[in-house]
N, C-alpha and C. Protein backbone atom coordinates (compact mmCIF):
# COMPACT_ATOMS: atom_id res chain seq x y z
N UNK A 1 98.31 74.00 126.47
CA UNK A 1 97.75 73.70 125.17
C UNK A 1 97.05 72.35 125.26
N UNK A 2 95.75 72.46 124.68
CA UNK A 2 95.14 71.03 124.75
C UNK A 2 95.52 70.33 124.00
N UNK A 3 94.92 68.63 123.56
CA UNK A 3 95.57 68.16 122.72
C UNK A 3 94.45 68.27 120.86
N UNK A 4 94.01 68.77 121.07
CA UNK A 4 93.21 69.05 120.12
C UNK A 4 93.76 70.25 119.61
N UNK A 5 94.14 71.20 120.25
CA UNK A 5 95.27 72.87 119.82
C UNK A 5 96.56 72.10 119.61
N UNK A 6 97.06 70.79 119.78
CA UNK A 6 98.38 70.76 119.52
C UNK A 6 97.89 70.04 118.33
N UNK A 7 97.27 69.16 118.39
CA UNK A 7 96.83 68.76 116.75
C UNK A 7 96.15 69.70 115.75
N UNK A 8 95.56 70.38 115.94
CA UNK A 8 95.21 71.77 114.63
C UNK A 8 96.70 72.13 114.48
N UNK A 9 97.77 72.51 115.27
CA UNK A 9 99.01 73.38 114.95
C UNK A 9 99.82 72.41 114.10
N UNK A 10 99.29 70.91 114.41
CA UNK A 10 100.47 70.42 113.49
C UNK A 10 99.67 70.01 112.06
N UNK A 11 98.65 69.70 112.33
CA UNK A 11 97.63 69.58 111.01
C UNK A 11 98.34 70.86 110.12
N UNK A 12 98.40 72.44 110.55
CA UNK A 12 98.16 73.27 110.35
C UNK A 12 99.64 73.33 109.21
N UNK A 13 100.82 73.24 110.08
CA UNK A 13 102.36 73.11 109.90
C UNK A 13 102.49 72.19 108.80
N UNK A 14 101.68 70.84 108.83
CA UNK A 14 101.88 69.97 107.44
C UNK A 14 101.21 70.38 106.06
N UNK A 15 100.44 71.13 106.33
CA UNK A 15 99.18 71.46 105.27
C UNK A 15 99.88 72.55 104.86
N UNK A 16 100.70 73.82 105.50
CA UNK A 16 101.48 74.60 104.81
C UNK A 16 102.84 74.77 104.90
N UNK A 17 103.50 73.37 104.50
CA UNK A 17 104.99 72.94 104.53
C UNK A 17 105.41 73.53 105.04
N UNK A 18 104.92 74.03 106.40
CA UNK A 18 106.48 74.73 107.10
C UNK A 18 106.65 73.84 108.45
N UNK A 19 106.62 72.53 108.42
CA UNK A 19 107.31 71.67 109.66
C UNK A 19 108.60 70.94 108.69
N UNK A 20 109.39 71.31 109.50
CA UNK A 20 110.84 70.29 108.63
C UNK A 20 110.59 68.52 109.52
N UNK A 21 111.67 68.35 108.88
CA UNK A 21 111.43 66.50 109.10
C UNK A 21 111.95 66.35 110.58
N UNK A 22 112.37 67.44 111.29
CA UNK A 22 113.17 67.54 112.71
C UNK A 22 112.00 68.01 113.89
N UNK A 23 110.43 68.93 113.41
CA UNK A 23 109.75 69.10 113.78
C UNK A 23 109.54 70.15 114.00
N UNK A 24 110.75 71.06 113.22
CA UNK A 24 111.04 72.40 113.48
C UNK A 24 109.53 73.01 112.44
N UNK A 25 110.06 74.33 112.43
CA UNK A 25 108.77 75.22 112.09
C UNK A 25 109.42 76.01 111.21
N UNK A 26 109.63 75.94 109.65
CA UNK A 26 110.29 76.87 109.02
C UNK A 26 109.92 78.08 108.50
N UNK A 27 110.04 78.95 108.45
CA UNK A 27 108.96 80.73 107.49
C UNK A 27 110.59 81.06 106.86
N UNK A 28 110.20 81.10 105.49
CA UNK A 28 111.02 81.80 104.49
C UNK A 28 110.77 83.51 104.57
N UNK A 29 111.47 84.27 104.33
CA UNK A 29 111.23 86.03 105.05
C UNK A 29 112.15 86.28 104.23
N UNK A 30 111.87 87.66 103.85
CA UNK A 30 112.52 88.60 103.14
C UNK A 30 112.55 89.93 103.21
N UNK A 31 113.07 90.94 103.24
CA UNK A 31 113.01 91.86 103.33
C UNK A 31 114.17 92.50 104.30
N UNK A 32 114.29 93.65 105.07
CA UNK A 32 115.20 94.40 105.82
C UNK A 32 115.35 93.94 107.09
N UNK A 33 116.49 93.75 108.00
CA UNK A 33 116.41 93.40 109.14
C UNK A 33 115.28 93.66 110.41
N UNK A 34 114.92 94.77 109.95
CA UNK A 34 113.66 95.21 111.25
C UNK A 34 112.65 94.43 110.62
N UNK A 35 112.32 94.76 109.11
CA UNK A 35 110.95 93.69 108.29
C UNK A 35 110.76 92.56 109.72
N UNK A 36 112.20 91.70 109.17
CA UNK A 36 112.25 90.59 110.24
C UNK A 36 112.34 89.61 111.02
N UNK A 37 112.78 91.04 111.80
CA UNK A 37 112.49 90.85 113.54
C UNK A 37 110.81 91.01 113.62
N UNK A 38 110.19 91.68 113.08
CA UNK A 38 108.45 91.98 112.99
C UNK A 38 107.85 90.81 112.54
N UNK A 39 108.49 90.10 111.53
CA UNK A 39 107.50 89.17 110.96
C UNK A 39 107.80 87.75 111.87
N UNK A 40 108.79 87.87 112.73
CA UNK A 40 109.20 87.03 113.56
C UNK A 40 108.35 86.70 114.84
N UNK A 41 108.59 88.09 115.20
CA UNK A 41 107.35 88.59 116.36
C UNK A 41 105.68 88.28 116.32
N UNK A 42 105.30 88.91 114.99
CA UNK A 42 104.11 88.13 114.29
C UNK A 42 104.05 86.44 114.07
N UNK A 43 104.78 86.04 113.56
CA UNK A 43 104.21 84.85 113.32
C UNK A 43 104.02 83.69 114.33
N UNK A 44 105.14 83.93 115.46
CA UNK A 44 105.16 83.59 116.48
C UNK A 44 104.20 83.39 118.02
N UNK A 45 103.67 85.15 117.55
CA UNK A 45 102.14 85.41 118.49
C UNK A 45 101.45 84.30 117.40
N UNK A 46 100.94 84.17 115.93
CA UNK A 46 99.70 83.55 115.46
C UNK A 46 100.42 82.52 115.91
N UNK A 47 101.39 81.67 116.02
CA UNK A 47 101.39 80.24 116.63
C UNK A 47 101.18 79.94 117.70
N UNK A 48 101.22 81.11 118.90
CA UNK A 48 100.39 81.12 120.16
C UNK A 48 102.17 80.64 121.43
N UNK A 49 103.26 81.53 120.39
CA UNK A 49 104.50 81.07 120.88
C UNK A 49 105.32 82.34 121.15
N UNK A 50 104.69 83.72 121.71
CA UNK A 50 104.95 84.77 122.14
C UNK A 50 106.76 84.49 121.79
N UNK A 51 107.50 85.60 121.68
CA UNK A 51 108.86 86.10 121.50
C UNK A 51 109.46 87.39 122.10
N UNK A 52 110.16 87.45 122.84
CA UNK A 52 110.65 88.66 122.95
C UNK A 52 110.94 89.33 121.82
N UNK A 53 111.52 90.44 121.52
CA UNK A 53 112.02 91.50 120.43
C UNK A 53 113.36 91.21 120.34
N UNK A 54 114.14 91.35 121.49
CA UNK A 54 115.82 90.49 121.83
C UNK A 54 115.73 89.13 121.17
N UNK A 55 115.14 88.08 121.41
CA UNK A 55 114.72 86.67 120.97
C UNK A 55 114.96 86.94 119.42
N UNK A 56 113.90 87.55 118.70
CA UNK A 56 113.58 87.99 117.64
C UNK A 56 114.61 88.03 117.06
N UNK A 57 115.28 89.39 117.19
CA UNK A 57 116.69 89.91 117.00
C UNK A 57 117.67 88.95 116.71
N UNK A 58 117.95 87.92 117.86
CA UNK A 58 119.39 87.29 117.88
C UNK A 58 119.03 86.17 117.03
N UNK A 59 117.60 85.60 116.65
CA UNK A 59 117.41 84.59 115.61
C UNK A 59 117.75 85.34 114.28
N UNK A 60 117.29 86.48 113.92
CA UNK A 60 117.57 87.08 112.77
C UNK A 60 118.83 86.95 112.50
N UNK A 61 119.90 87.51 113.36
CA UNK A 61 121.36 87.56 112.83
C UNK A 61 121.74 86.68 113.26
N UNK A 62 121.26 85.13 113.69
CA UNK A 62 122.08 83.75 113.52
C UNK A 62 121.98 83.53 111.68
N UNK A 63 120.86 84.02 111.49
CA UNK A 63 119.75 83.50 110.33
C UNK A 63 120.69 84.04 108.90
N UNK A 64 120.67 85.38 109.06
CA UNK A 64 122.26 86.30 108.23
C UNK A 64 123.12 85.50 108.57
N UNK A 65 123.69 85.53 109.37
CA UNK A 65 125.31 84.65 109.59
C UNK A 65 125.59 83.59 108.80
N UNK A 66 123.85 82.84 108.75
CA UNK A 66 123.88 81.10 107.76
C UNK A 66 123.54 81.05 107.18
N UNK A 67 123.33 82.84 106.68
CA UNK A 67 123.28 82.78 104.73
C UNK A 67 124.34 83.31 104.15
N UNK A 68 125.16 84.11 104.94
CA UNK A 68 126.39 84.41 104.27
C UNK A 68 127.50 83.24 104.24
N UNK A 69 127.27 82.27 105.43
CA UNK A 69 128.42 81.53 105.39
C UNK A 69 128.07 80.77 104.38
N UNK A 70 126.94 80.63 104.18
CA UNK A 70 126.84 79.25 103.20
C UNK A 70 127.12 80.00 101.59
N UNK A 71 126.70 81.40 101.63
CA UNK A 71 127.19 81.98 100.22
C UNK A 71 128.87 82.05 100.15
N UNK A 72 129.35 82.51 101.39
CA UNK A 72 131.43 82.14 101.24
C UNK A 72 131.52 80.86 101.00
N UNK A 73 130.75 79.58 101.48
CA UNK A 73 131.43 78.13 101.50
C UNK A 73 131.09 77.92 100.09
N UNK A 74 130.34 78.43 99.48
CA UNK A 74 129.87 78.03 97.86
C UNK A 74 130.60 78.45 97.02
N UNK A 75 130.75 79.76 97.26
CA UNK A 75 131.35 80.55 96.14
C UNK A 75 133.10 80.04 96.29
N UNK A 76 133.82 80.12 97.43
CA UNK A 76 134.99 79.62 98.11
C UNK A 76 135.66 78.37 97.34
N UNK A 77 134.71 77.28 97.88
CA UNK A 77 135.06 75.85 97.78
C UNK A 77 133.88 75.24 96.97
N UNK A 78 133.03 75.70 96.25
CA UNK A 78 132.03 75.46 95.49
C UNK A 78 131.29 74.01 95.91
N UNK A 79 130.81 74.47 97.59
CA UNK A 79 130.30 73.20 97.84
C UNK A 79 128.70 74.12 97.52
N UNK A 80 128.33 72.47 96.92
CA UNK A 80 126.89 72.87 96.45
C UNK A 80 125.61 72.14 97.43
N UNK A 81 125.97 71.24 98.88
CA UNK A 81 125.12 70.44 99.53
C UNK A 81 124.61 71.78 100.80
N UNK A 82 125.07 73.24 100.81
CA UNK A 82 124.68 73.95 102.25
C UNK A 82 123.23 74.58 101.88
């Protein structure tokens, strides 16, 4: 990647709030587990950051795992900071 393609991607990431303050790359998604793993796969090729389908997959159900836990730790112990 040149440095002119790494500066459009981050120009790109600030201009549509999805860089967190860590440098990460966030996409809000909705829909059915296959939805996505697809929109994962997609968005990943337009960032020019290819993914396996496995890759895909095991981010999805970390992604479930740390929305249910954070819905048990809320509802549970009514912490409201997750």
């Amino acid at each position: 990647m040149t440095k002119e393609d790494a500066d459009y991607c981050i120009a790109k990431a600030l201009a549509t709030g999805l860089l967190d303050s860590a440098g990460g790359l966030n996409f809000h998604m909705h829909g059915s587990r296959e939805e996505i793993v697809d929109d994962i796969i997609e968005r990943a090729e337009a960032w020019n950051q290819p993914i396996t389908r496995a890759e895909a997959e095991r981010l999805t159900d970390k992604a479930i795992r740390g929305i249910w836990t954070r819905r048990i730790l809320k509802w549970s112990f009514g912490v409201s900071s997750y």
